[in-house]
PDB file of N, CA and C in Angstrom:
ATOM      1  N   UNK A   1     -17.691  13.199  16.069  1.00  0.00           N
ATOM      2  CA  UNK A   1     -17.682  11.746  16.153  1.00  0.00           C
ATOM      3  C   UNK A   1     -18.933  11.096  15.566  1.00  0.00           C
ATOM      4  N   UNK A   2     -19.885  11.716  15.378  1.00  0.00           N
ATOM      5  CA  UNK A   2     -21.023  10.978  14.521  1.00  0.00           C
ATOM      6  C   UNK A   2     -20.937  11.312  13.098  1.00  0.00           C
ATOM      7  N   UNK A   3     -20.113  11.640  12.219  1.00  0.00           N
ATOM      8  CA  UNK A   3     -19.921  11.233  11.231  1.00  0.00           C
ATOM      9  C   UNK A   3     -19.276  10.473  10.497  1.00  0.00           C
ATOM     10  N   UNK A   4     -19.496   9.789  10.233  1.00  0.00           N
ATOM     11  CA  UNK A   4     -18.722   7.819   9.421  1.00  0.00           C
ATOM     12  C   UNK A   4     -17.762   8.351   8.716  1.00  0.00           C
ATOM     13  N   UNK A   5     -16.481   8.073   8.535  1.00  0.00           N
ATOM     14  CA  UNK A   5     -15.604   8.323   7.808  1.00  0.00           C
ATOM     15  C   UNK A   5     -14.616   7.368   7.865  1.00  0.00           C
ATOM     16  N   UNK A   6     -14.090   6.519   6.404  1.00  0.00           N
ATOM     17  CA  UNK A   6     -13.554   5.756   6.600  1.00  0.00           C
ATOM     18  C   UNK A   6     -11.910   6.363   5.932  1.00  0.00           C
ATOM     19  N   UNK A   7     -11.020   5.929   6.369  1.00  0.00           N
ATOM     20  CA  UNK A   7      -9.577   6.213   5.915  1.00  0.00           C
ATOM     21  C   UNK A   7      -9.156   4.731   4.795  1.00  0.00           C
ATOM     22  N   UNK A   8      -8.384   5.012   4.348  1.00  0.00           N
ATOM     23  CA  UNK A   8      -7.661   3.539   3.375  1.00  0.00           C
ATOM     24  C   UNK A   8      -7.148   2.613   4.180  1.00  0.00           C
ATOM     25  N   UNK A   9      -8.231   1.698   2.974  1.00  0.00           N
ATOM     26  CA  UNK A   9      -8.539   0.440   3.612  1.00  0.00           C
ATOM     27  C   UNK A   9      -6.969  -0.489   4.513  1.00  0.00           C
ATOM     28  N   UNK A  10      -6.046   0.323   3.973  1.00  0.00           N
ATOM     29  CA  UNK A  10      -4.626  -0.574   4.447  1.00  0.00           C
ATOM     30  C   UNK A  10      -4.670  -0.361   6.090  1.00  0.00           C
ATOM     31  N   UNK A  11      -5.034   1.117   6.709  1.00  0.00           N
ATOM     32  CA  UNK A  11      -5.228   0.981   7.233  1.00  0.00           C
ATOM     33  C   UNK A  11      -5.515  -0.048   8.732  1.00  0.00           C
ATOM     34  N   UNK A  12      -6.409  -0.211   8.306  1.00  0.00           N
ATOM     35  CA  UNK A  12      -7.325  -1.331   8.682  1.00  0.00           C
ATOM     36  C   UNK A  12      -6.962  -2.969   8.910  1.00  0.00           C
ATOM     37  N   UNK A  13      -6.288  -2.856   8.154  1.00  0.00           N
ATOM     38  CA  UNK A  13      -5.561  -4.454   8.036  1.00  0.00           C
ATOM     39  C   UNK A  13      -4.686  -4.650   8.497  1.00  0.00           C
ATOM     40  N   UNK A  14      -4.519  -5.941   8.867  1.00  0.00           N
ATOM     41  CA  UNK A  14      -3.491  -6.492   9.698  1.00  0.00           C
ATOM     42  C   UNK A  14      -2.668  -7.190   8.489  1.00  0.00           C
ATOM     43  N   UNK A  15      -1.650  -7.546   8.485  1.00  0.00           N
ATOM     44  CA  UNK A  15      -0.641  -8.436   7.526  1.00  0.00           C
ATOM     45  C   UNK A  15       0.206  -9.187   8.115  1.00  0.00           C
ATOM     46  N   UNK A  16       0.610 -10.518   7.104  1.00  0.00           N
ATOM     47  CA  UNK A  16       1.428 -11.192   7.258  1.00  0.00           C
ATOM     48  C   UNK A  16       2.894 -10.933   6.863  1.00  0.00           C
ATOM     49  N   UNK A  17       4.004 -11.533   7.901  1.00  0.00           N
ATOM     50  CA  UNK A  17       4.819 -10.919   7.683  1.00  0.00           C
ATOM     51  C   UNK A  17       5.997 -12.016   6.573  1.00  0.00           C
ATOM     52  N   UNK A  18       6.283 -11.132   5.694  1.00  0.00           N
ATOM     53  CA  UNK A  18       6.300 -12.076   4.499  1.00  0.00           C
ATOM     54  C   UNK A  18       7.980 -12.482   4.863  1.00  0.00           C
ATOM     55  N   UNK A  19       8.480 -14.000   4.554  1.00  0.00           N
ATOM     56  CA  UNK A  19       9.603 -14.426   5.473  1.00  0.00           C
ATOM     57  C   UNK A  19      10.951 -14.475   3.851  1.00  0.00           C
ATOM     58  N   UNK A  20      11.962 -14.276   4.891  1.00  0.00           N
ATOM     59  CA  UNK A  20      12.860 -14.040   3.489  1.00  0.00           C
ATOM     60  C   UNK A  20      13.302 -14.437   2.302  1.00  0.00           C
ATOM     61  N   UNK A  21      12.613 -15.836   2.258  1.00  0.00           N
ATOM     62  CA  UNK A  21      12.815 -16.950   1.238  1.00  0.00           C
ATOM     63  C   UNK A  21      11.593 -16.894   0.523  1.00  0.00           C
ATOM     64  N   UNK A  22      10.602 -15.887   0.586  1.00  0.00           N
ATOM     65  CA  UNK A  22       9.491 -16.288  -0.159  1.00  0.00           C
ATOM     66  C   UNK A  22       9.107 -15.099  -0.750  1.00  0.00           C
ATOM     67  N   UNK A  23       8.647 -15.273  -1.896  1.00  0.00           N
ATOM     68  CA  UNK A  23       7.941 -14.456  -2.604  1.00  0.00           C
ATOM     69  C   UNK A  23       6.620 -14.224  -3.781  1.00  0.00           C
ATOM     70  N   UNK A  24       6.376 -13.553  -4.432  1.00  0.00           N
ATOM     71  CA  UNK A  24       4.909 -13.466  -5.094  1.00  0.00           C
ATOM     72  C   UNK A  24       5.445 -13.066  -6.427  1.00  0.00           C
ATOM     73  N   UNK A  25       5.123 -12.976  -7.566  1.00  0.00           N
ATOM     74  CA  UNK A  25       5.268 -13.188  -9.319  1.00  0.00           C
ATOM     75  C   UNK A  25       4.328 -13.146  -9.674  1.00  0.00           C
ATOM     76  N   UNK A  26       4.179 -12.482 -10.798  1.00  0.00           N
ATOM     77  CA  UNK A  26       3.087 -12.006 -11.653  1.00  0.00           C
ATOM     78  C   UNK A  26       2.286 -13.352 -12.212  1.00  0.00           C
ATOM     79  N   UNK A  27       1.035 -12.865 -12.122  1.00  0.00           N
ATOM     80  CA  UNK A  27      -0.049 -14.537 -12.273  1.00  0.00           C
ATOM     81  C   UNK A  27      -0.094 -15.486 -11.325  1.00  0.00           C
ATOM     82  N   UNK A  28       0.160 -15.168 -10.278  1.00  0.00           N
ATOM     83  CA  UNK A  28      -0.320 -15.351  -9.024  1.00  0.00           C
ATOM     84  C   UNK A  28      -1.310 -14.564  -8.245  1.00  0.00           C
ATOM     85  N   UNK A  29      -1.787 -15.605  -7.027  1.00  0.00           N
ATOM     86  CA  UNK A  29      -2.352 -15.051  -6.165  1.00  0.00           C
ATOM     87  C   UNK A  29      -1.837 -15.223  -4.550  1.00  0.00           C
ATOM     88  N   UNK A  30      -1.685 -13.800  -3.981  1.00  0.00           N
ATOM     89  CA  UNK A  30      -1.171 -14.368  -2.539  1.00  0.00           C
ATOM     90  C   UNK A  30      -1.332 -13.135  -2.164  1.00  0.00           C
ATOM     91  N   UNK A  31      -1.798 -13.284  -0.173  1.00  0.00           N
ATOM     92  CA  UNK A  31      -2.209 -12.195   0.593  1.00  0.00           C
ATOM     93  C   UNK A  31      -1.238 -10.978   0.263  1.00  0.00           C
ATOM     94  N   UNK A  32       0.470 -11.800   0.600  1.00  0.00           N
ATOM     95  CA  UNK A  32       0.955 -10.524   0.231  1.00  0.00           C
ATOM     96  C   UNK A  32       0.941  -9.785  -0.412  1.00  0.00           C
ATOM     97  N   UNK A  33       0.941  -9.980  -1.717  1.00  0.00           N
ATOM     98  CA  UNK A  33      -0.010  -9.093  -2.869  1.00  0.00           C
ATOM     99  C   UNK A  33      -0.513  -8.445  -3.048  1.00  0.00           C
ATOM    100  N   UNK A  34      -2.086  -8.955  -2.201  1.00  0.00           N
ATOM    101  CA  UNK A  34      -2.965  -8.035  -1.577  1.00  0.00           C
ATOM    102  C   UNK A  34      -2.858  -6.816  -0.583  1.00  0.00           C
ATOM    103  N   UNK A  35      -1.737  -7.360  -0.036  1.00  0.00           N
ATOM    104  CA  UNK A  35      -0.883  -6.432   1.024  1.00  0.00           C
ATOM    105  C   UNK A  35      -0.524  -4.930   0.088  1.00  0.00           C
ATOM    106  N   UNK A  36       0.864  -5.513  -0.450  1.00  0.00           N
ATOM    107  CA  UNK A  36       1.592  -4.494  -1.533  1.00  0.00           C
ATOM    108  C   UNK A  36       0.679  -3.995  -2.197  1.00  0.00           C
ATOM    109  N   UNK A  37      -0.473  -4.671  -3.066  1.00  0.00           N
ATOM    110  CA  UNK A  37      -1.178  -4.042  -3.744  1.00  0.00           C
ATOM    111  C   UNK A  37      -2.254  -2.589  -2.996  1.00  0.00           C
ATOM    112  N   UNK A  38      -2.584  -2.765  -1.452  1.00  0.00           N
ATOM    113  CA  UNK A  38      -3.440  -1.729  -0.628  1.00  0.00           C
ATOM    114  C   UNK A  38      -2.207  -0.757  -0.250  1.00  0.00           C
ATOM    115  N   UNK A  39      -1.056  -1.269  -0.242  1.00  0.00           N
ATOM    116  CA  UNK A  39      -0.024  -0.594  -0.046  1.00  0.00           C
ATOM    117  C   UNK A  39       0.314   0.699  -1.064  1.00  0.00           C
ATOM    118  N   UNK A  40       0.842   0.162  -2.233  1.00  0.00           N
ATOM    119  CA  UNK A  40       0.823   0.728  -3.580  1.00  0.00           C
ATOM    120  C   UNK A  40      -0.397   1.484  -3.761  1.00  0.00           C
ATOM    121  N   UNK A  41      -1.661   1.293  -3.875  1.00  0.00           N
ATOM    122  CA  UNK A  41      -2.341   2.344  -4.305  1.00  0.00           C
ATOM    123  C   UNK A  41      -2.726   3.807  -2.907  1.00  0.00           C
ATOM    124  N   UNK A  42      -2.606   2.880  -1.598  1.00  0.00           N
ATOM    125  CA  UNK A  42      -2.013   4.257  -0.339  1.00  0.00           C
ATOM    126  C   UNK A  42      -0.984   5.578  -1.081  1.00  0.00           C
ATOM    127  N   UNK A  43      -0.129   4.597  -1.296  1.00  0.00           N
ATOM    128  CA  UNK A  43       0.716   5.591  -1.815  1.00  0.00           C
ATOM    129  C   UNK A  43       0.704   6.523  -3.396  1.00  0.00           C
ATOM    130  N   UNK A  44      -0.263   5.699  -3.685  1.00  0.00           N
ATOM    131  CA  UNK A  44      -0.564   6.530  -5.003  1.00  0.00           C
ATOM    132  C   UNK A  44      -0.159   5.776  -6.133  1.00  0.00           C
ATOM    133  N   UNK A  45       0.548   5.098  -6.110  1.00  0.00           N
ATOM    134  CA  UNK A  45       1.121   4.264  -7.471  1.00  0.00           C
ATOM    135  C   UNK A  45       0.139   3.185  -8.360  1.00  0.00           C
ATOM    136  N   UNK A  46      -1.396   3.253  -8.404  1.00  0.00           N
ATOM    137  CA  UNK A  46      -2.108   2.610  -9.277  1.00  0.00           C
ATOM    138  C   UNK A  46      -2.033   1.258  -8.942  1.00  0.00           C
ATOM    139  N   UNK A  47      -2.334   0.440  -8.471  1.00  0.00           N
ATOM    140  CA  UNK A  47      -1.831  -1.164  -8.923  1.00  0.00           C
ATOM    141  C   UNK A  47      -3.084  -1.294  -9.436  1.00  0.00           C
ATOM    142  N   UNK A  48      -4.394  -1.031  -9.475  1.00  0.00           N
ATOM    143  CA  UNK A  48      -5.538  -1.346 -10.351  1.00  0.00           C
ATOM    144  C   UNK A  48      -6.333  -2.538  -9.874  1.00  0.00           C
ATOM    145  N   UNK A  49      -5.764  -3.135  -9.105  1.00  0.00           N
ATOM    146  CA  UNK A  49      -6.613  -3.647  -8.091  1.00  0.00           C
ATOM    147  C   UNK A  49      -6.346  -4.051  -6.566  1.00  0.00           C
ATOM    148  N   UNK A  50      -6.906  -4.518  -5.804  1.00  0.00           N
ATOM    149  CA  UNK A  50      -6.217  -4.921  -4.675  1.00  0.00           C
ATOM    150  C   UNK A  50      -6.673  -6.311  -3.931  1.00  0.00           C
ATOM    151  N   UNK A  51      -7.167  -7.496  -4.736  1.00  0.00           N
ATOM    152  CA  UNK A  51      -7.410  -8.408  -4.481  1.00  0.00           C
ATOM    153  C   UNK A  51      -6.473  -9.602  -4.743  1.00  0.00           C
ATOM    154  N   UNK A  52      -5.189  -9.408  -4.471  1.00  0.00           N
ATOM    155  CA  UNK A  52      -4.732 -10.192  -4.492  1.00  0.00           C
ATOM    156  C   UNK A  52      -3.525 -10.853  -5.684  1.00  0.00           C
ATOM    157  N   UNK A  53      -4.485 -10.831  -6.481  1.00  0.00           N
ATOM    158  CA  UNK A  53      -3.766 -11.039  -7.898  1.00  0.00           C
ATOM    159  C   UNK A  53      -2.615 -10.350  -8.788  1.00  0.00           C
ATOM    160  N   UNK A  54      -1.663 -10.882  -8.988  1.00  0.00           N
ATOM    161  CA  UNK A  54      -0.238  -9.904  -9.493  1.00  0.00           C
ATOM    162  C   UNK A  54      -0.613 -10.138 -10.635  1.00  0.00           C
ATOM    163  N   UNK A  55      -0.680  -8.558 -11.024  1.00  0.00           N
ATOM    164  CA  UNK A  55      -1.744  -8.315 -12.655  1.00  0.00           C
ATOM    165  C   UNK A  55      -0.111  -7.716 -13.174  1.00  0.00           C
ATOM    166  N   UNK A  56      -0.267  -7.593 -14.656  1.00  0.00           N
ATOM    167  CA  UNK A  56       0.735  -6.618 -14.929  1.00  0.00           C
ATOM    168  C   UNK A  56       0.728  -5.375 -14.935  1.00  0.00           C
ATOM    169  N   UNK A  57      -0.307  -4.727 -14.141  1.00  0.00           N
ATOM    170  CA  UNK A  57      -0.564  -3.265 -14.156  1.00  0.00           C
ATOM    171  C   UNK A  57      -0.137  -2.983 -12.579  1.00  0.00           C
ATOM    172  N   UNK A  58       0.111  -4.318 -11.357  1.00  0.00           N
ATOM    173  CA  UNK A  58       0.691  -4.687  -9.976  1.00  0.00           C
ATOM    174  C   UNK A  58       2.229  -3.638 -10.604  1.00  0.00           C
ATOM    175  N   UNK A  59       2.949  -5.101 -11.100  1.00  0.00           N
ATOM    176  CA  UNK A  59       3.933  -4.879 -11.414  1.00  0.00           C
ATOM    177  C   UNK A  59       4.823  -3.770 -12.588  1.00  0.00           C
ATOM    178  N   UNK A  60       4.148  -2.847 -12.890  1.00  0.00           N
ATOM    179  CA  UNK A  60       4.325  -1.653 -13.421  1.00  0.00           C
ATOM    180  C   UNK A  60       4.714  -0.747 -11.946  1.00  0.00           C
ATOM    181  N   UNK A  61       3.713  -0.853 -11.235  1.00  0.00           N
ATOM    182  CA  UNK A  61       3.857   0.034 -10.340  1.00  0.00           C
ATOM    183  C   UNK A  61       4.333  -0.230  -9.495  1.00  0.00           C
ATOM    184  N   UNK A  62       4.431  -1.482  -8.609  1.00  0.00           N
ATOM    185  CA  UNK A  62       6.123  -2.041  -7.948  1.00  0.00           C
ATOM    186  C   UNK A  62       7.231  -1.823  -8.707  1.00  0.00           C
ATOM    187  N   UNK A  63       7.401  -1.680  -9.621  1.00  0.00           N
ATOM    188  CA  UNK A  63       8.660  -1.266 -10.701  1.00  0.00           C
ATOM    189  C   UNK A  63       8.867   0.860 -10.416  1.00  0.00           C
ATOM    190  N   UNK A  64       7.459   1.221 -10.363  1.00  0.00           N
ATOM    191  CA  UNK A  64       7.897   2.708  -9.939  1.00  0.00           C
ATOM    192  C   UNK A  64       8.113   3.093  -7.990  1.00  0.00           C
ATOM    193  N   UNK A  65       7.763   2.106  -7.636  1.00  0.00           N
ATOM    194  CA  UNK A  65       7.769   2.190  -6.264  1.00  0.00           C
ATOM    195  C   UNK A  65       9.159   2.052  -5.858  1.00  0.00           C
ATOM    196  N   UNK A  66      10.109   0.897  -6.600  1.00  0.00           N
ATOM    197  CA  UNK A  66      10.931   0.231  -6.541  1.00  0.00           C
ATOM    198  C   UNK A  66      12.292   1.597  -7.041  1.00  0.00           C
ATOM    199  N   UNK A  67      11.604   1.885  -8.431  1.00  0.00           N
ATOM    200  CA  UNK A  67      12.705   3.107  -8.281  1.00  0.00           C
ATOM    201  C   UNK A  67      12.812   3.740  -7.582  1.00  0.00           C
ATOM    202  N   UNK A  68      11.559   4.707  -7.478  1.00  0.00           N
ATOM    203  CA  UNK A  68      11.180   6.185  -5.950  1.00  0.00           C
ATOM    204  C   UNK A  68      12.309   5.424  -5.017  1.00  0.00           C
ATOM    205  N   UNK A  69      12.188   4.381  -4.524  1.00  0.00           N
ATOM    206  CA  UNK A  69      12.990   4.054  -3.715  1.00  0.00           C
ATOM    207  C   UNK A  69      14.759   4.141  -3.950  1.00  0.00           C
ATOM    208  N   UNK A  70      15.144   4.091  -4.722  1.00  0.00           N
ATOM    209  CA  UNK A  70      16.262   3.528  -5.296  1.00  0.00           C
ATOM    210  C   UNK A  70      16.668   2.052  -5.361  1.00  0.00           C
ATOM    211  N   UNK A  71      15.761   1.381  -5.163  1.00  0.00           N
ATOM    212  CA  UNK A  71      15.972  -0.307  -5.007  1.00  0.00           C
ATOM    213  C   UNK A  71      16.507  -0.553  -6.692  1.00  0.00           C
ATOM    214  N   UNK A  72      16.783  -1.864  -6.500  1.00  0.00           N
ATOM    215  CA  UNK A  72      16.965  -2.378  -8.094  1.00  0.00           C
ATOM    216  C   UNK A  72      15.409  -3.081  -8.697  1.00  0.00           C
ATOM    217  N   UNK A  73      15.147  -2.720  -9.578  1.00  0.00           N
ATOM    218  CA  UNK A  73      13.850  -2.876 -10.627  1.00  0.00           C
ATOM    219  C   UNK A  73      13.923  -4.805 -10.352  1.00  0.00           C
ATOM    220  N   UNK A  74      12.896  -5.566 -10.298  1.00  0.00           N
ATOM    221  CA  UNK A  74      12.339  -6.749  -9.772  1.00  0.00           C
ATOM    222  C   UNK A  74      11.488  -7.465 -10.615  1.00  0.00           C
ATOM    223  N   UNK A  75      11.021  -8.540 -10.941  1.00  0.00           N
ATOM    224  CA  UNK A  75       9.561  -8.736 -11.844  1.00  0.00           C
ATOM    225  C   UNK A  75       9.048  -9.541 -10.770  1.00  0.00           C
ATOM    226  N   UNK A  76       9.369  -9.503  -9.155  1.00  0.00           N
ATOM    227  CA  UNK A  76       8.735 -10.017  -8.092  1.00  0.00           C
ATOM    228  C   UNK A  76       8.786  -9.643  -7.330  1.00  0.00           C
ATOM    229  N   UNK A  77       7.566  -9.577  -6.199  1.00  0.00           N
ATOM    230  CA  UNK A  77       7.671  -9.050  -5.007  1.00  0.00           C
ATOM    231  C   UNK A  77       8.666  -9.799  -3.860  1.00  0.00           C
ATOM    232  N   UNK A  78       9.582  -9.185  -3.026  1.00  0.00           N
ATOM    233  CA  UNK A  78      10.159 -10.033  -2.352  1.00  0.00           C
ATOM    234  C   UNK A  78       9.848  -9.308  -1.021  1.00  0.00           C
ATOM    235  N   UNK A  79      10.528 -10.233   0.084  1.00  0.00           N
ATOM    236  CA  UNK A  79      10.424  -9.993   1.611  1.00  0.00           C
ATOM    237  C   UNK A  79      11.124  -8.084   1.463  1.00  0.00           C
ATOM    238  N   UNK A  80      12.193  -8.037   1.017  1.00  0.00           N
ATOM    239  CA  UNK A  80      12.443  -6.421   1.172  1.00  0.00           C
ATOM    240  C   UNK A  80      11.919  -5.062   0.636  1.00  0.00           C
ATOM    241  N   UNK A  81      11.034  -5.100  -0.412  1.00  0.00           N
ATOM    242  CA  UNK A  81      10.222  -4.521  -1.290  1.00  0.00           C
ATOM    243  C   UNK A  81       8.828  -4.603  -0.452  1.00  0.00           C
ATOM    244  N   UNK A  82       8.225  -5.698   0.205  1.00  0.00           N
ATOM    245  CA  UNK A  82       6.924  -5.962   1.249  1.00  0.00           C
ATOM    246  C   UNK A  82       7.301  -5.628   1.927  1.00  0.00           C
ATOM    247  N   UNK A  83       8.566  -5.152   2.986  1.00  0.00           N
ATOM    248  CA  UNK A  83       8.952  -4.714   3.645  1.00  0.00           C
ATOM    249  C   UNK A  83       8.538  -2.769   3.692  1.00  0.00           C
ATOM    250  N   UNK A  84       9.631  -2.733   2.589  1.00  0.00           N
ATOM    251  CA  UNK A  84       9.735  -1.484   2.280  1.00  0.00           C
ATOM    252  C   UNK A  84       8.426  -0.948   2.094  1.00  0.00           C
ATOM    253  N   UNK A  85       7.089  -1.516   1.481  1.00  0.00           N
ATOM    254  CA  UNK A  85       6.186  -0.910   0.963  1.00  0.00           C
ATOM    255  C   UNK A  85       4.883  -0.521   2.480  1.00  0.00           C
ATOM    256  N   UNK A  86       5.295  -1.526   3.607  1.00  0.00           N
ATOM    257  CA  UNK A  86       4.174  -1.631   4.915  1.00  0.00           C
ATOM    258  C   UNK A  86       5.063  -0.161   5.410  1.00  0.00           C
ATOM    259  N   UNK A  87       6.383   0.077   5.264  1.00  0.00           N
ATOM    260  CA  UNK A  87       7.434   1.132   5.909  1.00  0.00           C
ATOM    261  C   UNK A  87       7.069   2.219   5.521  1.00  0.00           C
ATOM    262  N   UNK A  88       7.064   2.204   4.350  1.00  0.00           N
ATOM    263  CA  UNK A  88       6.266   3.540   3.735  1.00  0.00           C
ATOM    264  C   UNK A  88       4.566   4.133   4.366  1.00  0.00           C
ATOM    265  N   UNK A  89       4.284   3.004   4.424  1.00  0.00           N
ATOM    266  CA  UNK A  89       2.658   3.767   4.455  1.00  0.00           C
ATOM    267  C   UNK A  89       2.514   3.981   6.335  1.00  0.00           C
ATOM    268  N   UNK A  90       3.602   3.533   7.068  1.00  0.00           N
ATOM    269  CA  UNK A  90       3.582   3.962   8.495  1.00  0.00           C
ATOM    270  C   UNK A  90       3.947   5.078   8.459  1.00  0.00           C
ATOM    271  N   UNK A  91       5.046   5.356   7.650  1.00  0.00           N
ATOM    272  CA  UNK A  91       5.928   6.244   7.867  1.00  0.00           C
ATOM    273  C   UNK A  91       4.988   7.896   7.348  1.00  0.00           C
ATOM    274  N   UNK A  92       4.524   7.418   6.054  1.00  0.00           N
ATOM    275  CA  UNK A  92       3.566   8.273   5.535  1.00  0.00           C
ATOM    276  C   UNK A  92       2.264   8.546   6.934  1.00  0.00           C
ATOM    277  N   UNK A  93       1.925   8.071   7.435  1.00  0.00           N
ATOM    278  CA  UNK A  93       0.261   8.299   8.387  1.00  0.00           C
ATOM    279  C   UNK A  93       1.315   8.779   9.579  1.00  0.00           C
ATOM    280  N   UNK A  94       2.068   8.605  10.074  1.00  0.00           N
ATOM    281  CA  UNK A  94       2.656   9.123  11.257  1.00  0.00           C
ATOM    282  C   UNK A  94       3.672  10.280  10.699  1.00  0.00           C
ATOM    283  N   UNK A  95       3.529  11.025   9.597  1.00  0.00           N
ATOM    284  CA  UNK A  95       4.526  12.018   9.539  1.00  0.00           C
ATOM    285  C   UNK A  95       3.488  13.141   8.527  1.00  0.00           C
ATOM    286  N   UNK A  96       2.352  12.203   7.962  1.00  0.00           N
ATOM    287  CA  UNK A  96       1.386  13.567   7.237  1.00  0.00           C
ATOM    288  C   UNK A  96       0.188  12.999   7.488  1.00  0.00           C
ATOM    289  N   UNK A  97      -0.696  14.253   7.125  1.00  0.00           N
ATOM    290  CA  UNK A  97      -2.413  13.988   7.574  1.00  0.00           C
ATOM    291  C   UNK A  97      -2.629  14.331   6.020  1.00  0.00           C
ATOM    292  N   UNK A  98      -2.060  13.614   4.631  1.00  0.00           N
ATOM    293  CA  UNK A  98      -2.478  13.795   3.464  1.00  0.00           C
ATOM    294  C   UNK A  98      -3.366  13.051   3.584  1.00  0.00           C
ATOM    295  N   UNK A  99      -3.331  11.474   4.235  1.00  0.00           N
ATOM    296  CA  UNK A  99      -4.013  10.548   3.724  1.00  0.00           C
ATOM    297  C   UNK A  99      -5.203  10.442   4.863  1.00  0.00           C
ATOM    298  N   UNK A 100      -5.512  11.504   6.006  1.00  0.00           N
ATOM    299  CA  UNK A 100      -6.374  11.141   7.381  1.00  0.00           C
ATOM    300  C   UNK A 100      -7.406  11.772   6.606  1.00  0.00           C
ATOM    301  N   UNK A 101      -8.763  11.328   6.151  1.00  0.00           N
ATOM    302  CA  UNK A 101      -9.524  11.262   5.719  1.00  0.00           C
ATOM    303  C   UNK A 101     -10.846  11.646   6.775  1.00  0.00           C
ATOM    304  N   UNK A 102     -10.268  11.104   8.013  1.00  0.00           N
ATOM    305  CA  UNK A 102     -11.016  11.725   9.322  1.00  0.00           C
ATOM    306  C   UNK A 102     -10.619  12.755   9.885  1.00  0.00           C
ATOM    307  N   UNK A 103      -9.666  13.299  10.040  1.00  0.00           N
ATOM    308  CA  UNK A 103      -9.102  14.975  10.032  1.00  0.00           C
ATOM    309  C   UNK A 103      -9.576  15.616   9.278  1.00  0.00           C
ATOM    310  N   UNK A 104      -9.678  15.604   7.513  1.00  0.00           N
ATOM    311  CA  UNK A 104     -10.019  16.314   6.917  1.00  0.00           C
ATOM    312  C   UNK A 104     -11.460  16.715   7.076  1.00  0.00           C
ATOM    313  N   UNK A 105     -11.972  15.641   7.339  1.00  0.00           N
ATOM    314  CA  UNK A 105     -13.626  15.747   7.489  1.00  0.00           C
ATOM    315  C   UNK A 105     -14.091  16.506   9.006  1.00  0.00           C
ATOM    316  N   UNK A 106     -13.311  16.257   9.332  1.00  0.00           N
ATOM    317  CA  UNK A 106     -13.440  16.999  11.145  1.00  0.00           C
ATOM    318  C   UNK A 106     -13.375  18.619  10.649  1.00  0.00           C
ATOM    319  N   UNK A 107     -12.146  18.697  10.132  1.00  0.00           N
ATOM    320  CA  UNK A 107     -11.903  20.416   9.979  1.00  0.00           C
ATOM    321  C   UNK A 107     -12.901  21.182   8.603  1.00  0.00           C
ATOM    322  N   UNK A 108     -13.058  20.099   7.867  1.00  0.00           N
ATOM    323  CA  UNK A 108     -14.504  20.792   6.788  1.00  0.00           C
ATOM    324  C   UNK A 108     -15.476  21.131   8.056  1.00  0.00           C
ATOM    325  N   UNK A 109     -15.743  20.247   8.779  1.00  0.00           N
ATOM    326  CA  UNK A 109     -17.342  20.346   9.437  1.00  0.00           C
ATOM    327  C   UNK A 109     -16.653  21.515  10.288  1.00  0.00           C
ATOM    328  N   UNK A 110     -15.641  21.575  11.290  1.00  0.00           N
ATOM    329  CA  UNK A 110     -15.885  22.493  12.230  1.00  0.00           C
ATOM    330  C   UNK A 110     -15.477  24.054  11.803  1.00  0.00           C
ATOM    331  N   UNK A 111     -14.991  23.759  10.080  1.00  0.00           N
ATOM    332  CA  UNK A 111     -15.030  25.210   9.827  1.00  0.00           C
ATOM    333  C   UNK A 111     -16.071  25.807   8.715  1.00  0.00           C
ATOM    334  N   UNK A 112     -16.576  24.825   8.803  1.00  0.00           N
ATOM    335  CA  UNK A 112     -18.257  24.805   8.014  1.00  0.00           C
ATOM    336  C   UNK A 112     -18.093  24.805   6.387  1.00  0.00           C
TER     337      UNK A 112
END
């Protein structure tokens, strides 16, 4: 317990829950975004940044997220895709310790 170890940042965050009539488009800025975007790179898919902004390098990788899934391909984030993407990264931390960053560091130290 005295060594600092932080896990991804999604983690950490709380989110808004994005309502069914609304959504986010490339060249914008909006939390959810920011959401999907800490989401997306949890999972590995690059979005290249996570402040917010729907870059076109966002939406490349909501487009591969969107397949993995079998969803239909989008050029916007919607309530079921923000959905799908907070589902994933629960589902991911409560079913693997790929991403526990504090496990891993526990079992380096206690097996030296």
């Amino acid at each position: 317990p005295d060594v600092p170890v932080m896990n991804h940042e999604i983690l950490y965050r709380s989110y808004t829950a994005m309502e069914e009539d609304e959504t986010a488009e490339p060249d914008t800025v909006s939390d959810y975004t920011a959401t999907a975007q800490l989401c997306l790179d949890y999972l590995g898919y690059e979005p290249g940044r996570t402040d917010g902004y729907f870059s076109q390098q966002t939406l490349e990788s909501l487009k591969k997220f969107e397949a993995d899934c079998g969803a239909e391909e989008s050029e916007i984030l919607d309530a079921a895709v923000y959905n799908a993407l907070i589902s994933a990264v629960v589902l991911d931390w409560n079913t693997s310790d790929e991403h526990d960053l504090q496990m891993k560091k526990a079992a380096e130290i206690l097996n030296g």
